[in-house]
C-alpha atoms as a PDB file:
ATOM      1  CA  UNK A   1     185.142  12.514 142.099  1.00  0.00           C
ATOM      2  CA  UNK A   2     185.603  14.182 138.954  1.00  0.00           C
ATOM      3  CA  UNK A   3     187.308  17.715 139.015  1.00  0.00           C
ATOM      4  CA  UNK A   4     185.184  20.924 138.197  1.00  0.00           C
ATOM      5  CA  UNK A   5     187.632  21.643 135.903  1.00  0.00           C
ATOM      6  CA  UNK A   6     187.842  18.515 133.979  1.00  0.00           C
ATOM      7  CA  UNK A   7     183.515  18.154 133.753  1.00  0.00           C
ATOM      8  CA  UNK A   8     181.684  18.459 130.380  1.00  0.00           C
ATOM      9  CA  UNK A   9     179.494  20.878 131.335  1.00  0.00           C
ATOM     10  CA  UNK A  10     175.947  21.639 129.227  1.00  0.00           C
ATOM     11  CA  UNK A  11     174.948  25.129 128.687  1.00  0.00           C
ATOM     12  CA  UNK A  12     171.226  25.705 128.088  1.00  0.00           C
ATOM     13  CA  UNK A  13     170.432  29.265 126.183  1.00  0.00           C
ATOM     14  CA  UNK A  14     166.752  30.051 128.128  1.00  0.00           C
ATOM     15  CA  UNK A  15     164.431  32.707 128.357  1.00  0.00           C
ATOM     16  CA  UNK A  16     163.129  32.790 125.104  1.00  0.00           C
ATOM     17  CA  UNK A  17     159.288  31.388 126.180  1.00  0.00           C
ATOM     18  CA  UNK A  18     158.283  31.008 129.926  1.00  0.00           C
ATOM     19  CA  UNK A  19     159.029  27.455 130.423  1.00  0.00           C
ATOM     20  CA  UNK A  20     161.524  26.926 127.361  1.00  0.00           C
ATOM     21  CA  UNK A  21     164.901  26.658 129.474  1.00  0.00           C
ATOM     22  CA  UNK A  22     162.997  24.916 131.344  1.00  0.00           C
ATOM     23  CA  UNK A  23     161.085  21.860 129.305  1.00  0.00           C
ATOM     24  CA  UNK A  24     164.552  21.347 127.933  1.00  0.00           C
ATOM     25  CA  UNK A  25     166.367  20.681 131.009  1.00  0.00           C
ATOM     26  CA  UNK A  26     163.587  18.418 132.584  1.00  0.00           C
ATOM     27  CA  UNK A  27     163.954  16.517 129.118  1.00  0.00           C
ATOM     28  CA  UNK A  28     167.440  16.654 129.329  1.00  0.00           C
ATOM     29  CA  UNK A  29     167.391  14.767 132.942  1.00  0.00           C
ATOM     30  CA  UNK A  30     165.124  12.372 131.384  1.00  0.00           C
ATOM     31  CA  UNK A  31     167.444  11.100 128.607  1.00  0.00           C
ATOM     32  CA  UNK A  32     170.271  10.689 130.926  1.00  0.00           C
ATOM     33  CA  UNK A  33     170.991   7.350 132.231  1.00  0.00           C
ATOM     34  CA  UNK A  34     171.594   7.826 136.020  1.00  0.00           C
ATOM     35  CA  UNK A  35     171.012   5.984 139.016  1.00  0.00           C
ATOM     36  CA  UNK A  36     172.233   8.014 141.852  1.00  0.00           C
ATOM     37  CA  UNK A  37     172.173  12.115 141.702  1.00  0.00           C
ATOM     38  CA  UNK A  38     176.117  12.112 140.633  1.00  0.00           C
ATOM     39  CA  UNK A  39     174.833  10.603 137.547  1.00  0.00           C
ATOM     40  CA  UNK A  40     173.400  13.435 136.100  1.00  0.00           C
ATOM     41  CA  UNK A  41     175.295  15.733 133.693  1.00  0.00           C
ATOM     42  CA  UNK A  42     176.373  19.012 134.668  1.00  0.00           C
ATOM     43  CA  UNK A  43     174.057  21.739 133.323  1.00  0.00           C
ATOM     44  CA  UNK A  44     173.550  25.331 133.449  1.00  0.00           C
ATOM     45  CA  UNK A  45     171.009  27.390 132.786  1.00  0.00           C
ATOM     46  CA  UNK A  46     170.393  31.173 132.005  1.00  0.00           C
ATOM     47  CA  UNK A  47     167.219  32.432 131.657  1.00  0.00           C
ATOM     48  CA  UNK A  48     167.437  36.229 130.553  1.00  0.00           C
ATOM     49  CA  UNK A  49     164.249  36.791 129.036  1.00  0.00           C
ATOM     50  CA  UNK A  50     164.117  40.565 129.248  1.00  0.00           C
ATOM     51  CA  UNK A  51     167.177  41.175 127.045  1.00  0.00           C
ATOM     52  CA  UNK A  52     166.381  39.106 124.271  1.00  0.00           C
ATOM     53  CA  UNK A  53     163.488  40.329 122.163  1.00  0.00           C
ATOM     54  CA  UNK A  54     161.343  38.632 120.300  1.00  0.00           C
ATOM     55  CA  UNK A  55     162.924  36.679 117.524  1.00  0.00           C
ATOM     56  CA  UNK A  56     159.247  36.014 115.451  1.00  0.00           C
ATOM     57  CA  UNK A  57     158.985  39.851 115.816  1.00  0.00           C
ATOM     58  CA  UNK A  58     162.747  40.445 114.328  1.00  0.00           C
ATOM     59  CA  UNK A  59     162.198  38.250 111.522  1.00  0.00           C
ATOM     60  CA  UNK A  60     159.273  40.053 110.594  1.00  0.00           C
ATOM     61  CA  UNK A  61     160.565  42.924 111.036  1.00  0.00           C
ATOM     62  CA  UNK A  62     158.857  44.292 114.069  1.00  0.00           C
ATOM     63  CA  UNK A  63     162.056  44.601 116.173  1.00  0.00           C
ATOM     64  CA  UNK A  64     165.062  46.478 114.801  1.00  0.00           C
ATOM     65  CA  UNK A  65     167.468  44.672 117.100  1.00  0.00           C
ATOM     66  CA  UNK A  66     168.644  41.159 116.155  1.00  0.00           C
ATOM     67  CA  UNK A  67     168.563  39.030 119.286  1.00  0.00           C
ATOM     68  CA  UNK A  68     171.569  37.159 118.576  1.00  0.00           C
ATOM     69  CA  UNK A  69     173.497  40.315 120.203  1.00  0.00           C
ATOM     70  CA  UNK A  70     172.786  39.270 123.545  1.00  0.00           C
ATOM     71  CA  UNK A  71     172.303  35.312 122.897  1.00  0.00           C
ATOM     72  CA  UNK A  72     175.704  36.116 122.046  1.00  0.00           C
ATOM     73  CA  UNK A  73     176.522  37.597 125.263  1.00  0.00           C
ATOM     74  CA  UNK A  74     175.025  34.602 127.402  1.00  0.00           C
ATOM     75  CA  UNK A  75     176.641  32.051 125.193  1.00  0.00           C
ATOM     76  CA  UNK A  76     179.602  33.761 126.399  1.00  0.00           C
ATOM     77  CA  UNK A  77     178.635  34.210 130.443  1.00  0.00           C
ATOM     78  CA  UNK A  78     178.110  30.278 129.912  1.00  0.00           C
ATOM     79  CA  UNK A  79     181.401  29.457 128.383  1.00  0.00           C
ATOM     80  CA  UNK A  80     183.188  31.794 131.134  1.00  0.00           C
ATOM     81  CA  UNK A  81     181.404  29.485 133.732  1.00  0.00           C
ATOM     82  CA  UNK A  82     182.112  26.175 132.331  1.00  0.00           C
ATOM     83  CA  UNK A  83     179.691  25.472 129.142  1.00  0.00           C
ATOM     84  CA  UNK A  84     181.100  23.414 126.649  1.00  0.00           C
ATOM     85  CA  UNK A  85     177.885  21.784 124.673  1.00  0.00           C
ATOM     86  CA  UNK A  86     175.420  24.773 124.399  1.00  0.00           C
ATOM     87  CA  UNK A  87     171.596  24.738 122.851  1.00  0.00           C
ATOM     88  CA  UNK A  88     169.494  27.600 122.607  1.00  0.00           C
ATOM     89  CA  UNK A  89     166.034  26.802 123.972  1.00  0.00           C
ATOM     90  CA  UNK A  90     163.912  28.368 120.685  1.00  0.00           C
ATOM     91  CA  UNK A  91     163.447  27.023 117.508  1.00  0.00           C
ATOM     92  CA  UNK A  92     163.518  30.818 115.929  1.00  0.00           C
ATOM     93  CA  UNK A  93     166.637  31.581 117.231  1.00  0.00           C
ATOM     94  CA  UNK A  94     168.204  28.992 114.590  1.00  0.00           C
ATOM     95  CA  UNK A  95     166.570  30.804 111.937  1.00  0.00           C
ATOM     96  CA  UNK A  96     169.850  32.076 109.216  1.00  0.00           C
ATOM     97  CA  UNK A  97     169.370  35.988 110.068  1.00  0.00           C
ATOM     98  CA  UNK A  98     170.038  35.020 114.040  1.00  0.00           C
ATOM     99  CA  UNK A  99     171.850  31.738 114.217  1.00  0.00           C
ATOM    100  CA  UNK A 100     174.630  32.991 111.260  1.00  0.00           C
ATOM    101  CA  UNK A 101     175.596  36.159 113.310  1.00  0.00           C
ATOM    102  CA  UNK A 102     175.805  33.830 116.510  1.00  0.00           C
ATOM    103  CA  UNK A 103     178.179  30.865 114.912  1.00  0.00           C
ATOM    104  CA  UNK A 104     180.373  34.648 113.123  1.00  0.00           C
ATOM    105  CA  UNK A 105     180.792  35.974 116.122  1.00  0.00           C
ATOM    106  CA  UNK A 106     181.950  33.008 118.626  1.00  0.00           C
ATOM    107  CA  UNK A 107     184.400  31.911 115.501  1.00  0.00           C
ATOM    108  CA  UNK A 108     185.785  35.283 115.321  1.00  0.00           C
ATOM    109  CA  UNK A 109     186.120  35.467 118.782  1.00  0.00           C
ATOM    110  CA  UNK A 110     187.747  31.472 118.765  1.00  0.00           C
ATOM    111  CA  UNK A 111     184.863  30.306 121.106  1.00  0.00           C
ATOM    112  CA  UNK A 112     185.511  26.594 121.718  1.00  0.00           C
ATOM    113  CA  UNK A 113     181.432  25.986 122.583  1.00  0.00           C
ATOM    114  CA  UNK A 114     179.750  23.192 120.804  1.00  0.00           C
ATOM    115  CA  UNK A 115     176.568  24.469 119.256  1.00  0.00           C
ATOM    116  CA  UNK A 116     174.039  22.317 118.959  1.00  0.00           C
ATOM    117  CA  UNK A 117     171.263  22.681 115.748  1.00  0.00           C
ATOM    118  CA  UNK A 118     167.684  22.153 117.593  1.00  0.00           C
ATOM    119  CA  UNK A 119     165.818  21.811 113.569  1.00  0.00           C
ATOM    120  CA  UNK A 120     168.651  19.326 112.283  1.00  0.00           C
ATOM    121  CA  UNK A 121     168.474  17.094 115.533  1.00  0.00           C
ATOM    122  CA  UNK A 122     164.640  17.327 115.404  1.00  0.00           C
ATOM    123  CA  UNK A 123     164.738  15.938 112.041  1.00  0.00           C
ATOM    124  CA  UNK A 124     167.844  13.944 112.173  1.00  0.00           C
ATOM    125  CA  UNK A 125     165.585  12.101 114.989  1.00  0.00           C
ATOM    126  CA  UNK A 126     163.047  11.710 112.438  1.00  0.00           C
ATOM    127  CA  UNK A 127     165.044  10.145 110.215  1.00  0.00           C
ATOM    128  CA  UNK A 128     166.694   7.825 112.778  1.00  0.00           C
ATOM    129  CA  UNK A 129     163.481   6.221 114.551  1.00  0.00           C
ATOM    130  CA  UNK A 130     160.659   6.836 111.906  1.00  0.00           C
ATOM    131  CA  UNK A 131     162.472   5.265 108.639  1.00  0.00           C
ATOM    132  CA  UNK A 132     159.206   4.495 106.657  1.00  0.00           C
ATOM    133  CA  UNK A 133     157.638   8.396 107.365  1.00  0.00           C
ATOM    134  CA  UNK A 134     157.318  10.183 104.076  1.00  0.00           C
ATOM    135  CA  UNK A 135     154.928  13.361 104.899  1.00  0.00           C
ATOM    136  CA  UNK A 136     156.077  15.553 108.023  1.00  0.00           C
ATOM    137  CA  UNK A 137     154.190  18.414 109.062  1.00  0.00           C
ATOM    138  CA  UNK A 138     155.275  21.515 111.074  1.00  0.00           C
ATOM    139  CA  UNK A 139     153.582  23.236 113.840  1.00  0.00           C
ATOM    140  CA  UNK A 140     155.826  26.411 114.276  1.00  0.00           C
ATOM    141  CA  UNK A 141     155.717  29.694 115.085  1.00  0.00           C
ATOM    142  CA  UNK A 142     155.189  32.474 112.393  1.00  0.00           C
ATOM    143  CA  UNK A 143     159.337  33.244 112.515  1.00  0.00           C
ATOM    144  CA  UNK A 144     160.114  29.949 111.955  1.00  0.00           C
ATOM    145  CA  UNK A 145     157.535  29.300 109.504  1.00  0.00           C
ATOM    146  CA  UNK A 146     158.378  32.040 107.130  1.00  0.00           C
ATOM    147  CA  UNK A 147     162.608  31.723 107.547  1.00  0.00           C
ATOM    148  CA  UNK A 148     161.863  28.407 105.557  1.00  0.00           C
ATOM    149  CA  UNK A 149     164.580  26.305 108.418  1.00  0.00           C
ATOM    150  CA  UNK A 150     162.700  23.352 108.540  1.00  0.00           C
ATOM    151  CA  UNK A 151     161.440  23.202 105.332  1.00  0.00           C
ATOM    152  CA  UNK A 152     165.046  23.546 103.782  1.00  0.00           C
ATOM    153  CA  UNK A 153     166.201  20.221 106.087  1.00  0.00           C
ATOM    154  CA  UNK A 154     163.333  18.057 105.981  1.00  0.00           C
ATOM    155  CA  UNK A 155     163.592  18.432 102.056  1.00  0.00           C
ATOM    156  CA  UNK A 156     167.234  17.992 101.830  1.00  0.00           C
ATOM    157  CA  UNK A 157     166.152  14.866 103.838  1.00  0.00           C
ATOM    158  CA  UNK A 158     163.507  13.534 100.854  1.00  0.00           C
ATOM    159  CA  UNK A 159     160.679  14.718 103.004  1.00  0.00           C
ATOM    160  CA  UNK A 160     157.281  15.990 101.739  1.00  0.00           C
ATOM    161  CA  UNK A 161     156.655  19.096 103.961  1.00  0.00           C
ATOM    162  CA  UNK A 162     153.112  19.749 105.408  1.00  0.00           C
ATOM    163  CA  UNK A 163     152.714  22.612 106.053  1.00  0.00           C
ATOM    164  CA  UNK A 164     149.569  24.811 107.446  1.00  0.00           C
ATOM    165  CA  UNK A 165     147.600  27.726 104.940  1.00  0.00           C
ATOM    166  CA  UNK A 166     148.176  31.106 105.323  1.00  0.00           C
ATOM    167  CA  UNK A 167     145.286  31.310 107.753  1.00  0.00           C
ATOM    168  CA  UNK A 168     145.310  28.328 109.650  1.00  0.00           C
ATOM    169  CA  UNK A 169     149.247  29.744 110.460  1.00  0.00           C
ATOM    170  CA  UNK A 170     148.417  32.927 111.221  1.00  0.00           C
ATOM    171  CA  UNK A 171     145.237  32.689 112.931  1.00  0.00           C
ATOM    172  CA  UNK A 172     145.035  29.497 114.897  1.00  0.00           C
ATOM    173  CA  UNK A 173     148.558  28.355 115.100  1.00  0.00           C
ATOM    174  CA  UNK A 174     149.820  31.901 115.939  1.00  0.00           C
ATOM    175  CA  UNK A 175     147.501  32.501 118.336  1.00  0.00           C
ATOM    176  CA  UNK A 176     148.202  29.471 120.313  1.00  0.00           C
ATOM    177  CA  UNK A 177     151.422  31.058 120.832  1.00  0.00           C
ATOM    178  CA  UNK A 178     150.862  34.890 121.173  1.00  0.00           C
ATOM    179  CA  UNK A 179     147.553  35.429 121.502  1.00  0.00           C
ATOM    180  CA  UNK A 180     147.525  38.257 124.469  1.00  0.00           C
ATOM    181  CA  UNK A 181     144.557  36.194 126.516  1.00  0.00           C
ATOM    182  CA  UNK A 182     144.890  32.684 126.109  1.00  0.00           C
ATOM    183  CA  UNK A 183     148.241  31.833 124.416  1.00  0.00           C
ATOM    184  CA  UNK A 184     150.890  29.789 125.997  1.00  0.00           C
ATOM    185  CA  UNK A 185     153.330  32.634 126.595  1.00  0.00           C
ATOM    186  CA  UNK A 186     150.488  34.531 128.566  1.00  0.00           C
ATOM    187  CA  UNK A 187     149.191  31.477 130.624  1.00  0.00           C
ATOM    188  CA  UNK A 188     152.827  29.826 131.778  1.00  0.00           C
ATOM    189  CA  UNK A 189     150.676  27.688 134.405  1.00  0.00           C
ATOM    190  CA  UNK A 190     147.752  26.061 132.296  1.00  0.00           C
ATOM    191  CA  UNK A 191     146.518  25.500 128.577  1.00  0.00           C
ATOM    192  CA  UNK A 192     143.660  26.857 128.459  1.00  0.00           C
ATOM    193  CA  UNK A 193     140.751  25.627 126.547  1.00  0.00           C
ATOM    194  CA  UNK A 194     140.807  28.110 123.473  1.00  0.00           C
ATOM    195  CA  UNK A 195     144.378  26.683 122.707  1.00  0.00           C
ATOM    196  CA  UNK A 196     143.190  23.481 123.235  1.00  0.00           C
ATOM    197  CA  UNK A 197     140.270  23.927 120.379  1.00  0.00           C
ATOM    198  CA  UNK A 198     142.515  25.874 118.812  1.00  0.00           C
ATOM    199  CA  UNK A 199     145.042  22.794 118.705  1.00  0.00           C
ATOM    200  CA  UNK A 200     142.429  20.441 117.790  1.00  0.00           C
ATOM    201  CA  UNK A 201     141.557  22.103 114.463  1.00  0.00           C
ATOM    202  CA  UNK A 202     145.383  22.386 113.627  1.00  0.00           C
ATOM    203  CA  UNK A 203     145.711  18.698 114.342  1.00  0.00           C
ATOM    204  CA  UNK A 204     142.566  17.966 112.096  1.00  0.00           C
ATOM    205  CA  UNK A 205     144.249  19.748 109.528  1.00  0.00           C
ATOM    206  CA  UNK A 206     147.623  17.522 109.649  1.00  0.00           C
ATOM    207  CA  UNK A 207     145.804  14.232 109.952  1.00  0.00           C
ATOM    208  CA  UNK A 208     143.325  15.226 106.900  1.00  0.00           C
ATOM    209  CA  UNK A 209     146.574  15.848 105.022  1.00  0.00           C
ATOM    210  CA  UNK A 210     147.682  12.185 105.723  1.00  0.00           C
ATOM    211  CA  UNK A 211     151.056  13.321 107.899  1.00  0.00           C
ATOM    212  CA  UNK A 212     153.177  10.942 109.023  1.00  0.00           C
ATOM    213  CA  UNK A 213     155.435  12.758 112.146  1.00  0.00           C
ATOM    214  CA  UNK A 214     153.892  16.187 113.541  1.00  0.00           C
ATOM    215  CA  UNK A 215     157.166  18.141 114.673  1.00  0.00           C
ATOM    216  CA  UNK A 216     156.700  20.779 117.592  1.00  0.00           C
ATOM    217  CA  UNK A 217     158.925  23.236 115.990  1.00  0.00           C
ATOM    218  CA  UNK A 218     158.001  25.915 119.046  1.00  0.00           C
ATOM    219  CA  UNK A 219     159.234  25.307 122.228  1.00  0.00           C
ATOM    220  CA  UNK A 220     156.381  26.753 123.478  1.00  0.00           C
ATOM    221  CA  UNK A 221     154.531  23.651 122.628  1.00  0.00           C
ATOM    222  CA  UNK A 222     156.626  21.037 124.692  1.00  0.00           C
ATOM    223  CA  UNK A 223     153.921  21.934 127.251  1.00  0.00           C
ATOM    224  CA  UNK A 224     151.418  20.441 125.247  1.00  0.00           C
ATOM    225  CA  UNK A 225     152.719  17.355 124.750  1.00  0.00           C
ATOM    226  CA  UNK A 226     150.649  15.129 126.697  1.00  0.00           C
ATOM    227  CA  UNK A 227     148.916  11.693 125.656  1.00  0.00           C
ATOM    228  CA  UNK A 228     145.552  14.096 125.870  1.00  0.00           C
ATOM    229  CA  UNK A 229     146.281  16.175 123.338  1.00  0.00           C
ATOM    230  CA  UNK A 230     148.168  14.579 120.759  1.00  0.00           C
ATOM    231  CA  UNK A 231     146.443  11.041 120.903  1.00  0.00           C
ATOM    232  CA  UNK A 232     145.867  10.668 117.318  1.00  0.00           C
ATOM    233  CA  UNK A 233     149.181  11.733 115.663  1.00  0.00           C
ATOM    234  CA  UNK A 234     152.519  10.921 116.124  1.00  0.00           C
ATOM    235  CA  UNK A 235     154.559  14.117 117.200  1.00  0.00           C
ATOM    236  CA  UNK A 236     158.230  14.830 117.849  1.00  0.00           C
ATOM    237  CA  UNK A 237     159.170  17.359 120.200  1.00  0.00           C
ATOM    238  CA  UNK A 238     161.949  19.314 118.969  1.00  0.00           C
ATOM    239  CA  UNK A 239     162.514  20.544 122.747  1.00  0.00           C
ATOM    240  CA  UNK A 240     163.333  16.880 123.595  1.00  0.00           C
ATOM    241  CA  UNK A 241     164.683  16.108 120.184  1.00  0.00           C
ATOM    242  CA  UNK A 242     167.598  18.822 121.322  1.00  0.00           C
ATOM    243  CA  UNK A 243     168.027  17.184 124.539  1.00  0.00           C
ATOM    244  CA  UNK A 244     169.133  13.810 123.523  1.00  0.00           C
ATOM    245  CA  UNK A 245     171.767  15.565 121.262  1.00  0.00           C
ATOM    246  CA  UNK A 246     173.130  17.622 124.097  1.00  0.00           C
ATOM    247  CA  UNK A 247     173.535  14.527 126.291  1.00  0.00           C
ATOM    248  CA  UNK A 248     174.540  12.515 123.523  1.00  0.00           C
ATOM    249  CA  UNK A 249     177.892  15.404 123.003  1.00  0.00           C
ATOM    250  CA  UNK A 250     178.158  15.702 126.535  1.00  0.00           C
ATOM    251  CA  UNK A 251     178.583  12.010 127.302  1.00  0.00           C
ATOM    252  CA  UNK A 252     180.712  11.312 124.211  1.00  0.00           C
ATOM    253  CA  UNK A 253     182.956  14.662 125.213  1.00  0.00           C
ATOM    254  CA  UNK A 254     182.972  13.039 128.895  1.00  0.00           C
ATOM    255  CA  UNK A 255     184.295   9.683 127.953  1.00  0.00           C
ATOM    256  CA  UNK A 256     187.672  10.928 126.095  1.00  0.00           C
ATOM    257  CA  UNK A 257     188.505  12.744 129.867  1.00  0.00           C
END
């Protein structure tokens, strides 16, 4: 039996969305081969979702505090306990004001944690599995939209970007996420129908616009992604898009032991 002090251990960044931390790890168990329980990588999560604010609200300068103060912090309680390959469950929190002051810090403090980029695996995936897709469209939330992350990969890439108006962005896609009734972070136990209708016009919009892949740049949307839903467009999840990275480092880190 392998030593506790010799495992590669995954460190998952959570709380930032309800079930964030959490659609990552179940994806994470799905992309690792196992047979028996002892097959399964060792992972740990921390969910503190009352001390990191809103990083959509940060960028947009809503919150004064940047949220990479304490993501800082709990990349740190995971290292302590073990973490070697870390992702942050949130696409926003990769945006260049947040995710620069995270990587500056842990380098100036010589942290030995593996980062891992959830928008470059996303579209690194792409790449990899859908060579002949030309047109990718992004369903994100407003942060990410307006930091520009994905765009500035997928076009580095040679992808066209689709991406929504102004008010299909801030009125339907927004609201699926924030919207203080019926959006996913206030209903953690259902979809409800209004995000449902609301997710059938943005998907309208996307196929009218001839897109190829439709990446779920929001984690918040990895509880969406069901057959139902998304029957008539090809989507990539960026949520398990980080997961196969993460076991892909672990198990590569694991095999030079």
């Amino acid at each position: 039996m392998k030593s506790l002090d010799n495992d590669i251990i995954i460190g998952i960044v959570g709380g930032m969305g309800p079930q964030a931390g959490l659609s990552l790890f179940n994806y994470i168990l799905e992309k690792t081969s196992a047979e028996v329980d002892q097959d399964h990588l060792s992972t740990i999560l921390i969910s503190f979702p009352k001390h990191i604010v809103d990083r959509t609200a940060f960028l947009r300068g809503i919150e004064e505090i940047n949220p990479a103060l304490n993501i800082i912090e709990i990349i740190r309680k995971l290292e302590i306990a073990g973490a070697v390959v870390i992702g942050m469950a949130c696409n926003t929190s990769y945006a260049p004001e947040i995710y620069n002051v995270i990587l500056g810090e842990l380098n100036k403090n010589k942290s030995q944690v593996c980062m891992v980029h959830m928008p470059f695996e996303t579209c690194k995936l792409i790449a990899k599995n859908y060579p002949s897709a030309r047109k990718i469209g992004l369903l994100t939330s407003n942060g990410t939209h307006y930091s520009g992350t994905y765009v500035k990969l997928l076009k580095t890439l040679g992808y066209e970007v689709v991406l929504p108006s102004h008010d299909l962005q801030n009125n339907v896609i927004h609201r699926m996420i924030y919207d203080e009734k019926y959006g996913l972070k206030t209903n953690t136990r259902e979809v409800t129908k209004e995000v449902r209708k609301l997710m059938e016009t943005a998907i309208s919009f996307f196929n009218e616009n001839q897109t190829d892949v439709l990446i779920l740049g929001c984690t918040e949307f990895s509880v969406m992604n069901t057959p139902d839903i998304f029957n008539n467009i090809l989507v990539i999840d960026s949520s398990e898009a980080l997961a196969e990275a993460l076991v892909r480092e672990a198990t590569n880190r694991s095999k030079k032991i």
